[in-house]
PDB file of N, CA and C in Angstrom:
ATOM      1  N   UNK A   1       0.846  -1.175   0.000  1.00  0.00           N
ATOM      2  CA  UNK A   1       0.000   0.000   0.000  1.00  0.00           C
ATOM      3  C   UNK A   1       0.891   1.237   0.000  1.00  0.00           C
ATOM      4  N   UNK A   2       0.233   2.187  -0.875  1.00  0.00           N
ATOM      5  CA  UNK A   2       0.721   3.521  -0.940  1.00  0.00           C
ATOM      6  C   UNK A   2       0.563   4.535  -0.537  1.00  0.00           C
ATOM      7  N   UNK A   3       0.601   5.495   0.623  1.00  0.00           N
ATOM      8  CA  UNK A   3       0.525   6.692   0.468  1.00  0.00           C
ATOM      9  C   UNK A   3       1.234   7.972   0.168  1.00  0.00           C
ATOM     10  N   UNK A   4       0.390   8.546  -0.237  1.00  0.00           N
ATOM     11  CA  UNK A   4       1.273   9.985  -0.862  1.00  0.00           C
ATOM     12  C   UNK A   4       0.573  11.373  -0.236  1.00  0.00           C
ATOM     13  N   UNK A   5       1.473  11.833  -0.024  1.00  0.00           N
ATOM     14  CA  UNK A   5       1.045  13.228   0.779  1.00  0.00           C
ATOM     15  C   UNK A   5       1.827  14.176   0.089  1.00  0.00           C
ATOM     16  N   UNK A   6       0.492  15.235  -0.158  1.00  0.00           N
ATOM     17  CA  UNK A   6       0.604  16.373  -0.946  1.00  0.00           C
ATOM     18  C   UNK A   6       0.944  18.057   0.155  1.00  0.00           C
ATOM     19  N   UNK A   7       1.238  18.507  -0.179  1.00  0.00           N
ATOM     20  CA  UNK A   7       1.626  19.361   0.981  1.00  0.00           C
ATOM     21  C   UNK A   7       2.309  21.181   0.435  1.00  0.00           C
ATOM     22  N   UNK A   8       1.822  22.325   0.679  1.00  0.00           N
ATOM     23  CA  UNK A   8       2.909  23.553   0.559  1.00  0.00           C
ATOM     24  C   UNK A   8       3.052  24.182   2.120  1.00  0.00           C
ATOM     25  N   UNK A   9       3.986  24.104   2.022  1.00  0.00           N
ATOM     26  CA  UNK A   9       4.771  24.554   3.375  1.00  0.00           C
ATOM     27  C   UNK A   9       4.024  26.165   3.876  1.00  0.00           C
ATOM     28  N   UNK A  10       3.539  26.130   5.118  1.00  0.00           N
ATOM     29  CA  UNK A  10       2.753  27.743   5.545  1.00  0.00           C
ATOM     30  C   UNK A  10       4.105  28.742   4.902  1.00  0.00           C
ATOM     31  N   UNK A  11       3.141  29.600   4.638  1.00  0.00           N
ATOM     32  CA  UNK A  11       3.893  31.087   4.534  1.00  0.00           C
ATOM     33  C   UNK A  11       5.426  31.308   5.363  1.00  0.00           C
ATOM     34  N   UNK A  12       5.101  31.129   6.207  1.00  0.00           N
ATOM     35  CA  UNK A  12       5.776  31.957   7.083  1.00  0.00           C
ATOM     36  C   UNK A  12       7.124  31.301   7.455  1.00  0.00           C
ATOM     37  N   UNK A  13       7.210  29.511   7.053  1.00  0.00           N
ATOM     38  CA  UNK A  13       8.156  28.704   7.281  1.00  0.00           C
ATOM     39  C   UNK A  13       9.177  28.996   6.503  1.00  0.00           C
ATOM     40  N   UNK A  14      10.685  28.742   7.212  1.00  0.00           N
ATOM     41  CA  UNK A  14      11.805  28.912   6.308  1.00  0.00           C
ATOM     42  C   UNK A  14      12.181  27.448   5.782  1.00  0.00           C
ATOM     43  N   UNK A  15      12.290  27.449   4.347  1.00  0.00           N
ATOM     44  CA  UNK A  15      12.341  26.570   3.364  1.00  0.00           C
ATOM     45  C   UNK A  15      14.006  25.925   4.009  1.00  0.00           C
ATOM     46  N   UNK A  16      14.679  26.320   4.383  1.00  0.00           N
ATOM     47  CA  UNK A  16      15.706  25.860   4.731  1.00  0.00           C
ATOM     48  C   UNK A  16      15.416  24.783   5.900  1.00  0.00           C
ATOM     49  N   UNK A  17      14.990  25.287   6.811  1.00  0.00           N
ATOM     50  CA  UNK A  17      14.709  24.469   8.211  1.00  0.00           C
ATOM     51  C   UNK A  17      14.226  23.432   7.601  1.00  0.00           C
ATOM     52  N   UNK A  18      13.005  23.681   6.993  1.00  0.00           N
ATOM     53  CA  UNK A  18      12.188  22.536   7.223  1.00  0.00           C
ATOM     54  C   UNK A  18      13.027  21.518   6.063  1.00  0.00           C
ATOM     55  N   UNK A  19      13.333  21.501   5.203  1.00  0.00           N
ATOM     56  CA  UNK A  19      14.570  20.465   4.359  1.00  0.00           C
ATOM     57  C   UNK A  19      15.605  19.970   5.567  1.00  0.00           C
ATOM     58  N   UNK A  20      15.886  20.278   6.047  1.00  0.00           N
ATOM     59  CA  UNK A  20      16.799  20.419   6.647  1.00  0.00           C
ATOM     60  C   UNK A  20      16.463  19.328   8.040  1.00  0.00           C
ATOM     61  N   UNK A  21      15.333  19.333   8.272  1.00  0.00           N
ATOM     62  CA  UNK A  21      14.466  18.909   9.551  1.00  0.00           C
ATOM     63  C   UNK A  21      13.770  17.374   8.830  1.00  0.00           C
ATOM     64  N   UNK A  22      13.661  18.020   7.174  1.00  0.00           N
ATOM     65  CA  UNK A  22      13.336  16.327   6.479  1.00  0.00           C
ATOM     66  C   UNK A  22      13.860  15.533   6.231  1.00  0.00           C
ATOM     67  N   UNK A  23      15.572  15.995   5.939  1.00  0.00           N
ATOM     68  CA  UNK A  23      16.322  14.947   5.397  1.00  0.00           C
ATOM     69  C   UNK A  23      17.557  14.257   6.941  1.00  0.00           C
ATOM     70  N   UNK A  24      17.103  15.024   7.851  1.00  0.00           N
ATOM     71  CA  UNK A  24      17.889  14.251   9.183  1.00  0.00           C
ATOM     72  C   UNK A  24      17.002  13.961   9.992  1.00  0.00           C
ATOM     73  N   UNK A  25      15.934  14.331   9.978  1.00  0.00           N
ATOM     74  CA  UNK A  25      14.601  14.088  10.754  1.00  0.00           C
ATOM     75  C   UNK A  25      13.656  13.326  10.947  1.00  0.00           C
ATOM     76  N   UNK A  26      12.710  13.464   9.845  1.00  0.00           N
ATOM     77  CA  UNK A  26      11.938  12.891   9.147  1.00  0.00           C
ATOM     78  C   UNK A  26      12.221  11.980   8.303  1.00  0.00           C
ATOM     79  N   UNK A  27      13.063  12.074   7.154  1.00  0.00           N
ATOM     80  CA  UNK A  27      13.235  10.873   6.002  1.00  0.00           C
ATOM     81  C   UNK A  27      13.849   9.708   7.165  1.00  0.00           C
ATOM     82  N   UNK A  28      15.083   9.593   8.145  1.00  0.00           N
ATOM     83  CA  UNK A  28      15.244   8.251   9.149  1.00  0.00           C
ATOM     84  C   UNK A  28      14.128   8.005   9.741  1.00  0.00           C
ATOM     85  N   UNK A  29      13.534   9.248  10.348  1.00  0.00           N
ATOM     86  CA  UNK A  29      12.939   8.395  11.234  1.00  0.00           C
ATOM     87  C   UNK A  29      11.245   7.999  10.706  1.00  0.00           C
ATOM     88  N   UNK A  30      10.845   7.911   9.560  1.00  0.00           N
ATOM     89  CA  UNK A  30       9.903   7.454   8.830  1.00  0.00           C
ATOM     90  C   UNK A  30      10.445   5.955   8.213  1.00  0.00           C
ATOM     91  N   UNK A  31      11.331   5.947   8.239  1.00  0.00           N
ATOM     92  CA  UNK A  31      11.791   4.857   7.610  1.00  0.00           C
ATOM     93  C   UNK A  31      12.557   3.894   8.590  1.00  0.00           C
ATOM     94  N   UNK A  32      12.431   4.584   9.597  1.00  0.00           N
ATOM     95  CA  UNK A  32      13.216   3.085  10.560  1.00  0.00           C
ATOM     96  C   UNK A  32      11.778   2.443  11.260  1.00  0.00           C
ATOM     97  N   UNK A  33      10.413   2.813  10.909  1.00  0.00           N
ATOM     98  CA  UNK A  33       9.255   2.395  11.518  1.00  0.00           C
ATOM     99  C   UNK A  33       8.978   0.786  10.655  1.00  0.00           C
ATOM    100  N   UNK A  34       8.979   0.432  11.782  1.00  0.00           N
ATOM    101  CA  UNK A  34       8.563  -1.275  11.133  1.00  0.00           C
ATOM    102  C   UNK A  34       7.718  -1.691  10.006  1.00  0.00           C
ATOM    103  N   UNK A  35       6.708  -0.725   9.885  1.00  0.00           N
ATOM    104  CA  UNK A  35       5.600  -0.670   8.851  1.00  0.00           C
ATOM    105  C   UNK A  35       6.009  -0.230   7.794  1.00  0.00           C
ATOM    106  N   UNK A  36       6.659   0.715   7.840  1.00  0.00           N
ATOM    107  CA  UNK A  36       7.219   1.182   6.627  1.00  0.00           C
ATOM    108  C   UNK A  36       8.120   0.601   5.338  1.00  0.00           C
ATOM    109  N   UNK A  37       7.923   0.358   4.144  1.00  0.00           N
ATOM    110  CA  UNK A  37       9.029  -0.292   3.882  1.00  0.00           C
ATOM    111  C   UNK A  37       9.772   0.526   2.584  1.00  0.00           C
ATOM    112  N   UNK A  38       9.392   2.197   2.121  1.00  0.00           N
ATOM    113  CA  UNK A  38      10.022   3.207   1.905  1.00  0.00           C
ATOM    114  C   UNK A  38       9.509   4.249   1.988  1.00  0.00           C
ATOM    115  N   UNK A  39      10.230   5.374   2.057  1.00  0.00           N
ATOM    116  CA  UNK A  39      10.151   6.862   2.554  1.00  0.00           C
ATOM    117  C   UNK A  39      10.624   7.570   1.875  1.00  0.00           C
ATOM    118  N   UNK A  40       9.895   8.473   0.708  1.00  0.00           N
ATOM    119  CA  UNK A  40      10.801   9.457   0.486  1.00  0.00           C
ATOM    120  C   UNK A  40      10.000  10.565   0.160  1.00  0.00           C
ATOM    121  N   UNK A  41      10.593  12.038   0.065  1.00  0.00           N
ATOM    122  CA  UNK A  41      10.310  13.197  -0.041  1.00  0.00           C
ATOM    123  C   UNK A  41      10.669  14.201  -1.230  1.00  0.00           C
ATOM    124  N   UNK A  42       9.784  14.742  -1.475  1.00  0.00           N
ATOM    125  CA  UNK A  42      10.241  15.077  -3.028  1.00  0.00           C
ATOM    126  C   UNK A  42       9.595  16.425  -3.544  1.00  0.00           C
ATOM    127  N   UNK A  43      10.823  17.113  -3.840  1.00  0.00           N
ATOM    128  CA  UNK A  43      10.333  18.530  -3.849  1.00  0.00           C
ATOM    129  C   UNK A  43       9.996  19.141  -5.625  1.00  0.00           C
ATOM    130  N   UNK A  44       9.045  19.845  -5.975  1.00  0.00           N
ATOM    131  CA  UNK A  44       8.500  20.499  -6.743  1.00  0.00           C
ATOM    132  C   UNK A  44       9.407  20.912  -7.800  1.00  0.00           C
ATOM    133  N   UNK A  45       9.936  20.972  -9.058  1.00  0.00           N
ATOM    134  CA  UNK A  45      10.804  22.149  -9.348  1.00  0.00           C
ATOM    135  C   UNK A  45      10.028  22.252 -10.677  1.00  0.00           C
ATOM    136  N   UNK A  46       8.888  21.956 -11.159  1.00  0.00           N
ATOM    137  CA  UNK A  46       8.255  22.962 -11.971  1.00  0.00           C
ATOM    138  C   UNK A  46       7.338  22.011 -12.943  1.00  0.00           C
ATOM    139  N   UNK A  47       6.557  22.262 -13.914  1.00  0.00           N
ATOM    140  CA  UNK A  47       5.351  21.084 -14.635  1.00  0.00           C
ATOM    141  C   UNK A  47       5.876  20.997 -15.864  1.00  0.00           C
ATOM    142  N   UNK A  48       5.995  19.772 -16.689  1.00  0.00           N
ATOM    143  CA  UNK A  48       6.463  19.151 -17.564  1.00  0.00           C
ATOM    144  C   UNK A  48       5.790  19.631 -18.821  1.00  0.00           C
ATOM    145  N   UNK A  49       6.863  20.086 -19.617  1.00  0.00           N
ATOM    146  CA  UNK A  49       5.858  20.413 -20.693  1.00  0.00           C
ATOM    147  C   UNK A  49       4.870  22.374 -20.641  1.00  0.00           C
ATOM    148  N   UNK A  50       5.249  22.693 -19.462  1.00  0.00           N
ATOM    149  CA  UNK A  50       4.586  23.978 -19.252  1.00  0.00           C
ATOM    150  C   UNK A  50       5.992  24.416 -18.426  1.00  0.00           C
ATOM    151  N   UNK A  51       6.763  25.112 -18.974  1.00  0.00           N
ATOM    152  CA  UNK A  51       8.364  25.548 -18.203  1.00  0.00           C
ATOM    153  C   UNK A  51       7.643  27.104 -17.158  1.00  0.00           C
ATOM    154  N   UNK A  52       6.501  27.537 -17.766  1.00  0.00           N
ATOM    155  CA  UNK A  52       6.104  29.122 -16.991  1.00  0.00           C
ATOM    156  C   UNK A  52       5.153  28.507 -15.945  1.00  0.00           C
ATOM    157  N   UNK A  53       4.197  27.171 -15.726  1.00  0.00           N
ATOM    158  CA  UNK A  53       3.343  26.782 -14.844  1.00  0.00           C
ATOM    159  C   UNK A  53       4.144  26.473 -13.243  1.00  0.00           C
ATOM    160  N   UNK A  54       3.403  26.741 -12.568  1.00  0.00           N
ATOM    161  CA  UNK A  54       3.801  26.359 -11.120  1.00  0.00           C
ATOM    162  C   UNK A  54       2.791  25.131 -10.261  1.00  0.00           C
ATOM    163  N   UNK A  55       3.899  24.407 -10.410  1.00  0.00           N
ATOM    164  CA  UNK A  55       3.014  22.742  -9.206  1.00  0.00           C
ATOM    165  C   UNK A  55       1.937  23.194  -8.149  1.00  0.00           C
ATOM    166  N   UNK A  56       0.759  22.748  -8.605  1.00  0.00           N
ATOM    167  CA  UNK A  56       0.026  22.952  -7.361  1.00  0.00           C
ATOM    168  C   UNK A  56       0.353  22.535  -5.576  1.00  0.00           C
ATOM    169  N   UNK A  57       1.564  22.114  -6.035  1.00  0.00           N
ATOM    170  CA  UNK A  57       2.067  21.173  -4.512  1.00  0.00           C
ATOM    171  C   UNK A  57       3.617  21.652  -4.795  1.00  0.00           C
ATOM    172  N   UNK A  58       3.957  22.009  -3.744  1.00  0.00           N
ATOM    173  CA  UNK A  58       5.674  21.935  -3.618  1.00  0.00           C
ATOM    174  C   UNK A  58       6.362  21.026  -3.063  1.00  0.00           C
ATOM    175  N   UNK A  59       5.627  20.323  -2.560  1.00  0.00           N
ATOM    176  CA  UNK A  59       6.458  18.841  -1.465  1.00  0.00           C
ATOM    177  C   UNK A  59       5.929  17.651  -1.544  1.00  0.00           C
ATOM    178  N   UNK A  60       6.449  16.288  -2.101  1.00  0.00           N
ATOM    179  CA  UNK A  60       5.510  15.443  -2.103  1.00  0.00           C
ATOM    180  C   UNK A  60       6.007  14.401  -1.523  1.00  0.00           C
ATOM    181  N   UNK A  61       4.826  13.428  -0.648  1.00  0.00           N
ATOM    182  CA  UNK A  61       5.876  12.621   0.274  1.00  0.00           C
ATOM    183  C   UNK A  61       5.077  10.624  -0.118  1.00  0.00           C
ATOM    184  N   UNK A  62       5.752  10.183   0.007  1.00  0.00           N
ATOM    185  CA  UNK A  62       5.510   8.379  -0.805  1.00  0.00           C
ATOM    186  C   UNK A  62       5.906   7.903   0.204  1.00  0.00           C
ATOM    187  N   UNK A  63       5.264   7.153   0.760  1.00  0.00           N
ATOM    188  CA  UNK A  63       5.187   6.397   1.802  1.00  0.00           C
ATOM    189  C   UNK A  63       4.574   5.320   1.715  1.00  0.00           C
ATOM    190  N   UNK A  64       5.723   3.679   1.223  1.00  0.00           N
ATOM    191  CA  UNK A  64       5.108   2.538   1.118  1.00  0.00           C
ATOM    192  C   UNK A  64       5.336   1.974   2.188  1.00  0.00           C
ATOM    193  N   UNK A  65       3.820   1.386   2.663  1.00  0.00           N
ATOM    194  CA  UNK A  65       3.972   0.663   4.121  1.00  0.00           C
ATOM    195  C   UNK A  65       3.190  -0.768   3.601  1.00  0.00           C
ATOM    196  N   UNK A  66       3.435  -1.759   4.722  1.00  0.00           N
ATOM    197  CA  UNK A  66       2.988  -3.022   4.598  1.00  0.00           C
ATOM    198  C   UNK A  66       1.519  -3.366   4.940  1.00  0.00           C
ATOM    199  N   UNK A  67       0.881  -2.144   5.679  1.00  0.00           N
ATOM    200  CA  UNK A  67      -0.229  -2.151   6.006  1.00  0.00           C
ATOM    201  C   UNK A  67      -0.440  -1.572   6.670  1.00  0.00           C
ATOM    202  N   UNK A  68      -2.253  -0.527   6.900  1.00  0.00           N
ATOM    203  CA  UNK A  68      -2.328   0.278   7.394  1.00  0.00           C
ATOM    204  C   UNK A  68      -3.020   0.034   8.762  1.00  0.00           C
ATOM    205  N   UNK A  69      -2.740  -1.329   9.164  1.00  0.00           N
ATOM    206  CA  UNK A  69      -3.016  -1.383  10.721  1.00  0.00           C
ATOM    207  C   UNK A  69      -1.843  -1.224  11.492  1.00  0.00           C
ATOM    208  N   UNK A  70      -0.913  -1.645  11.063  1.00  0.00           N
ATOM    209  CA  UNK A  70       0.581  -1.907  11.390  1.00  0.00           C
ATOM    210  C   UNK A  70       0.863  -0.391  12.019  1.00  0.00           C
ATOM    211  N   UNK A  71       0.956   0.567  10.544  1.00  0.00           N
ATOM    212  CA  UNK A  71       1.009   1.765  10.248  1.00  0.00           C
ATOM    213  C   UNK A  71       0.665   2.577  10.927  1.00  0.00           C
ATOM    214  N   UNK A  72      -0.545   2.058  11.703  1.00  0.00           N
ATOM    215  CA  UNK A  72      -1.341   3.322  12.031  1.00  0.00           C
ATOM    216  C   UNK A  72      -0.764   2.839  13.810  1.00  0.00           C
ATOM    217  N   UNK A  73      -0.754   1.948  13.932  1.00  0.00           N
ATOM    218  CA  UNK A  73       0.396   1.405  15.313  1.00  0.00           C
ATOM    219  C   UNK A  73       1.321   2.441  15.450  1.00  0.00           C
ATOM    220  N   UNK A  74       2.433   2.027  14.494  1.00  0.00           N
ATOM    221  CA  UNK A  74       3.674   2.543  14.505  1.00  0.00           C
ATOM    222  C   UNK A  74       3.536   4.129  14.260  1.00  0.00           C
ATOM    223  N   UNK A  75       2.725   5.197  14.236  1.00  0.00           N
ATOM    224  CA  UNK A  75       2.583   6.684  14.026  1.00  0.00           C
ATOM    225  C   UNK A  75       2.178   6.708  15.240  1.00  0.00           C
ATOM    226  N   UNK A  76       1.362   5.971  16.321  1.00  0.00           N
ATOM    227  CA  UNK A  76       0.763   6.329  17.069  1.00  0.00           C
ATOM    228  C   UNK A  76       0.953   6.584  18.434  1.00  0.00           C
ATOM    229  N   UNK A  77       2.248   6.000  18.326  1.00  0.00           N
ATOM    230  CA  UNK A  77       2.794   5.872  19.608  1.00  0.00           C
ATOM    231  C   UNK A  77       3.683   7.715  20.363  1.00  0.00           C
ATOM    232  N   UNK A  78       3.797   7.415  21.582  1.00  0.00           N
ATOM    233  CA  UNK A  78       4.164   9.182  22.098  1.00  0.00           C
ATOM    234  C   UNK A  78       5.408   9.572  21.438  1.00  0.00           C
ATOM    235  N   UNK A  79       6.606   8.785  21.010  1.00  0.00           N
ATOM    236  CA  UNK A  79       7.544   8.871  20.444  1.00  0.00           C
ATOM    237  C   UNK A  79       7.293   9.358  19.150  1.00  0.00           C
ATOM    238  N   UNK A  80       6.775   8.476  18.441  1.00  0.00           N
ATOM    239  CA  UNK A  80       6.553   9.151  17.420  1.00  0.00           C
ATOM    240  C   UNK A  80       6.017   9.816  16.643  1.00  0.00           C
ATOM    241  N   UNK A  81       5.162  10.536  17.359  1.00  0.00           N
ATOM    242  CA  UNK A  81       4.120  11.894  17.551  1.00  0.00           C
ATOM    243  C   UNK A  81       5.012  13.329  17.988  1.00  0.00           C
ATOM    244  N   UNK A  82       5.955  12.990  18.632  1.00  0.00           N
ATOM    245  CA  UNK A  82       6.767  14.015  19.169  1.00  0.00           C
ATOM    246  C   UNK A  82       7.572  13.921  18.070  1.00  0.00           C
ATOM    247  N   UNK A  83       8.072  13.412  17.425  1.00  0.00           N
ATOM    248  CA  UNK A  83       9.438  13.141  16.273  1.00  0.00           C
ATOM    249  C   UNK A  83       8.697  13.691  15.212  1.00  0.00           C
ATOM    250  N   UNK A  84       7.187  13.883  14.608  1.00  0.00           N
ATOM    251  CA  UNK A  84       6.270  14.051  13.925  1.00  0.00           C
ATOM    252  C   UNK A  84       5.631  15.370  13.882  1.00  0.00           C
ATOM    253  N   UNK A  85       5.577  15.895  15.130  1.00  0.00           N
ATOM    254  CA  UNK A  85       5.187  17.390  15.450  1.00  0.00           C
ATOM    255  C   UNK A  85       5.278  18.659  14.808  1.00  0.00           C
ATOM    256  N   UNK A  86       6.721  18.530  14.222  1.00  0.00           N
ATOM    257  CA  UNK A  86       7.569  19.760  13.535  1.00  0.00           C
ATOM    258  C   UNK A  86       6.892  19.619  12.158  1.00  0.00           C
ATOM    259  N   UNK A  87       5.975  18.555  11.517  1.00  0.00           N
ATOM    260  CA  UNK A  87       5.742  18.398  10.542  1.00  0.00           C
ATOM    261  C   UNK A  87       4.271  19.561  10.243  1.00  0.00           C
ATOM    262  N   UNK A  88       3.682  19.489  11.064  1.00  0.00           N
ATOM    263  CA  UNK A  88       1.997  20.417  11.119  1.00  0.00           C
ATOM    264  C   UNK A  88       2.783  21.601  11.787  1.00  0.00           C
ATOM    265  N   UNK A  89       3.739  22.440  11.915  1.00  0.00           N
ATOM    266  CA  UNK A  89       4.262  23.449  11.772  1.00  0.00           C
ATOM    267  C   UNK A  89       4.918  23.882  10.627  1.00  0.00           C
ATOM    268  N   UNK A  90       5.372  22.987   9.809  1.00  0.00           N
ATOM    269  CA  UNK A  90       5.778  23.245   8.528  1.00  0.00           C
ATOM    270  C   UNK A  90       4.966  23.323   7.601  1.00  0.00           C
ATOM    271  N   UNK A  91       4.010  22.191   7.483  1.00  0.00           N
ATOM    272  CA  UNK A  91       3.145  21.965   6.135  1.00  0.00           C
ATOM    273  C   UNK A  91       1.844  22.568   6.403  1.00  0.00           C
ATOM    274  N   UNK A  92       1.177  22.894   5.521  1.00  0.00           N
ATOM    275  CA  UNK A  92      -0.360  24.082   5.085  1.00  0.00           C
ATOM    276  C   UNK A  92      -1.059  22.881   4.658  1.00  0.00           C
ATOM    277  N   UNK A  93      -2.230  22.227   5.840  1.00  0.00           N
ATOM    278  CA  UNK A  93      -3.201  21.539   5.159  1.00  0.00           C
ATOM    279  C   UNK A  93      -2.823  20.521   4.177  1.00  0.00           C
ATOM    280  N   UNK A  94      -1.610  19.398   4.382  1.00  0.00           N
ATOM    281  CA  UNK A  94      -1.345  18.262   3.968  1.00  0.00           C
ATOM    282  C   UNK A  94      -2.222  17.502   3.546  1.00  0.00           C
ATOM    283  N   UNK A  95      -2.332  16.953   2.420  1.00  0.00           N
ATOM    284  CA  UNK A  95      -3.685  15.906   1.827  1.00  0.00           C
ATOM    285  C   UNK A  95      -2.715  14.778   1.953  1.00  0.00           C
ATOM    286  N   UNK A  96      -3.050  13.416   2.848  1.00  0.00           N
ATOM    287  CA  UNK A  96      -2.600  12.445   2.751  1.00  0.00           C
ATOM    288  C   UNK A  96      -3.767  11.302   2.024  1.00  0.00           C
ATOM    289  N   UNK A  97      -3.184  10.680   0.529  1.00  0.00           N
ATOM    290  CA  UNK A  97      -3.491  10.285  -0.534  1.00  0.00           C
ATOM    291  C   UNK A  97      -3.768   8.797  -0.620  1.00  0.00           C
ATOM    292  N   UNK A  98      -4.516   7.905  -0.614  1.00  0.00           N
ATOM    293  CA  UNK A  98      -4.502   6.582  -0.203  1.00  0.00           C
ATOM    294  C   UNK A  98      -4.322   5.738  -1.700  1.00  0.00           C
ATOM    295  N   UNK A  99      -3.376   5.004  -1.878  1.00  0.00           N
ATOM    296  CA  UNK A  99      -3.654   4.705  -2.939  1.00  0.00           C
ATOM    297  C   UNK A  99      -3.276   2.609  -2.917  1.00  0.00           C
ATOM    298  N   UNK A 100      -3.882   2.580  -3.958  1.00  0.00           N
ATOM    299  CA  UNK A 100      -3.838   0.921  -4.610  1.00  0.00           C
ATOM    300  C   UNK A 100      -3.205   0.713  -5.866  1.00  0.00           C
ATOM    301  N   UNK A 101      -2.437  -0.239  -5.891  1.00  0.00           N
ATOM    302  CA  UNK A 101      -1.652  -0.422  -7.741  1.00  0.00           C
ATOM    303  C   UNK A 101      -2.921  -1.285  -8.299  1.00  0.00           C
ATOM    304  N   UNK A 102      -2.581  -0.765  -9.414  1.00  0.00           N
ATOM    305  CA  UNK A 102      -3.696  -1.351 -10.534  1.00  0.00           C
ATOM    306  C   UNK A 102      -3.271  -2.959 -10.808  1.00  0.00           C
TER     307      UNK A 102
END
């Protein structure tokens, strides 16, 4: 199972921190969760085919887990709610995306 989370960082956040907070932060510690079996994060740099259009999303995050009971275990715990926190200070109304392979 797939999820994907769509996300633009609030106004007011510095684009530095929060990279910065994803790739020592967040990208390990999403990926050392038992459920998980990849993590990655992936930033915007413009729409294919339209070089003047701008991505409705600047951050996009893929998150294949083994299952979403497991999953929803392993997010839930106090640890990793606190390790998780800095994330709803960074991101504006995150759409997390449920998806199935065809």
């Amino acid at each position: 199972m797939r999820i994907i989370v769509l996300f633009n960082l609030k106004p007011a956040t510095n684009v530095a921190q929060y990279e910065d907070w994803a790739r020592t932060r967040d990208i390990p510690g999403v990926n050392a969760l038992g459920s998980v079996e990849n993590f990655t994060v992936h930033k915007a740099t413009g729409l294919f085919g339209n070089p003047e259009g701008t991505p409705p999303f600047q951050y996009f995050e893929i998150i294949d887990i083994t299952g979403m009971d497991a999953f929803v275990a392993d997010i839930s715990t106090e640890e990793f709610q606190a390790a998780a926190a800095p994330f709803q200070g960074f991101a504006d109304a995150p759409q997390f995306v449920l998806t199935e392979d065809l």
